[in-house]
Structure formats: C-alpha cells, structure tokens
Protein backbone atom coordinates (compact mmCIF):
# COMPACT_ATOMS: atom_id res chain seq x y z
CA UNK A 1 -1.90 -16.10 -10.95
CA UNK A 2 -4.08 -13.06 -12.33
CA UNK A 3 -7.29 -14.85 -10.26
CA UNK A 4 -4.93 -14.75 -6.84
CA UNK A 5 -3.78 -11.63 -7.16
CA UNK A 6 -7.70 -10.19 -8.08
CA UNK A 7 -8.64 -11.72 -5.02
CA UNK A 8 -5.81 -10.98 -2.43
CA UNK A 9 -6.19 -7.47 -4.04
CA UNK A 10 -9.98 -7.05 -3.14
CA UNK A 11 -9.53 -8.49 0.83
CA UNK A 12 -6.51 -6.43 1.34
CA UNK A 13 -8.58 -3.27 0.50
CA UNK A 14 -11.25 -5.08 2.35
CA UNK A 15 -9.42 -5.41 5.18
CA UNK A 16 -8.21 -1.41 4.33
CA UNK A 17 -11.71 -0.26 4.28
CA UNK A 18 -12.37 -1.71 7.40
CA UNK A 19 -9.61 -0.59 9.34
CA UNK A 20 -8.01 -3.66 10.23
CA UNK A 21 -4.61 -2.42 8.61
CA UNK A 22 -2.00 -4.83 10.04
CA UNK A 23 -4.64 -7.29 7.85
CA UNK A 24 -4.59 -5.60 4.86
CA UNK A 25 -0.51 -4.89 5.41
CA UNK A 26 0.28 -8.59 5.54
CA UNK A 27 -1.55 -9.22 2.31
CA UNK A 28 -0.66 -6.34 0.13
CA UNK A 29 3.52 -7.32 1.31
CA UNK A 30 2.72 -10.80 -0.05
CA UNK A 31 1.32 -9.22 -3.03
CA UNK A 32 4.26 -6.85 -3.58
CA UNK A 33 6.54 -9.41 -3.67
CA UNK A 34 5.38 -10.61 -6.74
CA UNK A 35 4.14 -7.31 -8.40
CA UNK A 36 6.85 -4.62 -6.54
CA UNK A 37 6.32 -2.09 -9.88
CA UNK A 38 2.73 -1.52 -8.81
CA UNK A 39 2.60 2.21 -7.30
CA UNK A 40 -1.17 1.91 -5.84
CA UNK A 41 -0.32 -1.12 -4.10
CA UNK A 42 2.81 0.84 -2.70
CA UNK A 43 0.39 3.63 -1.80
CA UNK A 44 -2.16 0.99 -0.08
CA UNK A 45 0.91 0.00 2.10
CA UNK A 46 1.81 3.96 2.76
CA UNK A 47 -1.48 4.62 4.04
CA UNK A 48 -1.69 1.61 6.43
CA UNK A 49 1.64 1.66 8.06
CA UNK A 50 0.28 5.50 8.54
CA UNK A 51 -2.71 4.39 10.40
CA UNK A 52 -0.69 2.03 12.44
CA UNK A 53 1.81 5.19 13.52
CA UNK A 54 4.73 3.24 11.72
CA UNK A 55 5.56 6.83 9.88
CA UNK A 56 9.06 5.48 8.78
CA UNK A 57 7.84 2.25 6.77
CA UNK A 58 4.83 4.89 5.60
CA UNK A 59 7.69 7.12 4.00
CA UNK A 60 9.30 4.48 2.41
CA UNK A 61 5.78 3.27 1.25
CA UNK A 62 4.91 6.65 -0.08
CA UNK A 63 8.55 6.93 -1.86
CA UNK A 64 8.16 3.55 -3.44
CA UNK A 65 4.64 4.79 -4.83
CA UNK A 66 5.73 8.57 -6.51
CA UNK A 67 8.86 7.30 -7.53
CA UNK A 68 7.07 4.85 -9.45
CA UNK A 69 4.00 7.00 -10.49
CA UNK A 70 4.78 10.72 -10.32
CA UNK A 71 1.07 12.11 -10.72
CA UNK A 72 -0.01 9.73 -7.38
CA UNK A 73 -0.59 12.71 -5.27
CA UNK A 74 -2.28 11.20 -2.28
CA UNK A 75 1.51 9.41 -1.64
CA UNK A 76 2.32 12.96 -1.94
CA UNK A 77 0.07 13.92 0.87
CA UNK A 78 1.70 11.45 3.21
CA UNK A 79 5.45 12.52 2.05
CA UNK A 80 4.14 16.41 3.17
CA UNK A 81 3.10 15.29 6.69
C-alpha cells in the first residue's frame, strides 16, 4: 500500500507541477479516499480545483486542509481570496 501511495503521490504532484490539474485532481481524489486525514493532500486538491476556476470545490478543499492542520497557511491564502 505505502509503495502505491509513494508513487500516485509523486505523479499527482507531477502532474501539479506541470499544470495538467484535472490529472493531478483525479489521482490525489483516489488517494484521499484512502488517506482523507491528510491536510497537504487536501491542500494539493485546493490549489488545483483553483487553477481549474472550480472556486467552490477549492473552498471545500482548503476547509478540509486547515481544519485538519491549523498552521497550513497557504489553504489559508485560498480561503482569503
């Protein structure tokens, strides 16, 4: 499981990186399902629904991410936009 989830992990922010968000959103939301108390992968998900214009599912990204890890202030950033 811990190999899977190291590799989804690294071509999701691969994908990220790259720009190709819908990419890197389909993979981190298979990897959420499995590891949902994870704040940076809620983040990852906040900042590519963002880049996409889906504000709403950013917000609820972002949410997910500071309400799980307080001191994550670039979820912050989104929530203040």
């Amino acid at each position: 499981m811990a190999n899977n989830f190291i590799h989804d992990l690294e071509l999701a922010d691969s994908y990220r990186n790259q720009g190709q968000w819908q990419r890197a959103i389909d993979i981190y939301e298979k990897i959420v399902i499995s590891f949902p108390e994870t704040p940076s992968l809620q983040h990852n998900l906040a900042v590519c629904y963002f880049a996409l214009g889906q504000h709403q599912k950013s917000l609820s990204s972002a949410k997910a991410a500071v309400k799980l890890d307080s001191n994550l202030w670039q979820s912050e950033i989104i929530l203040a936009k």
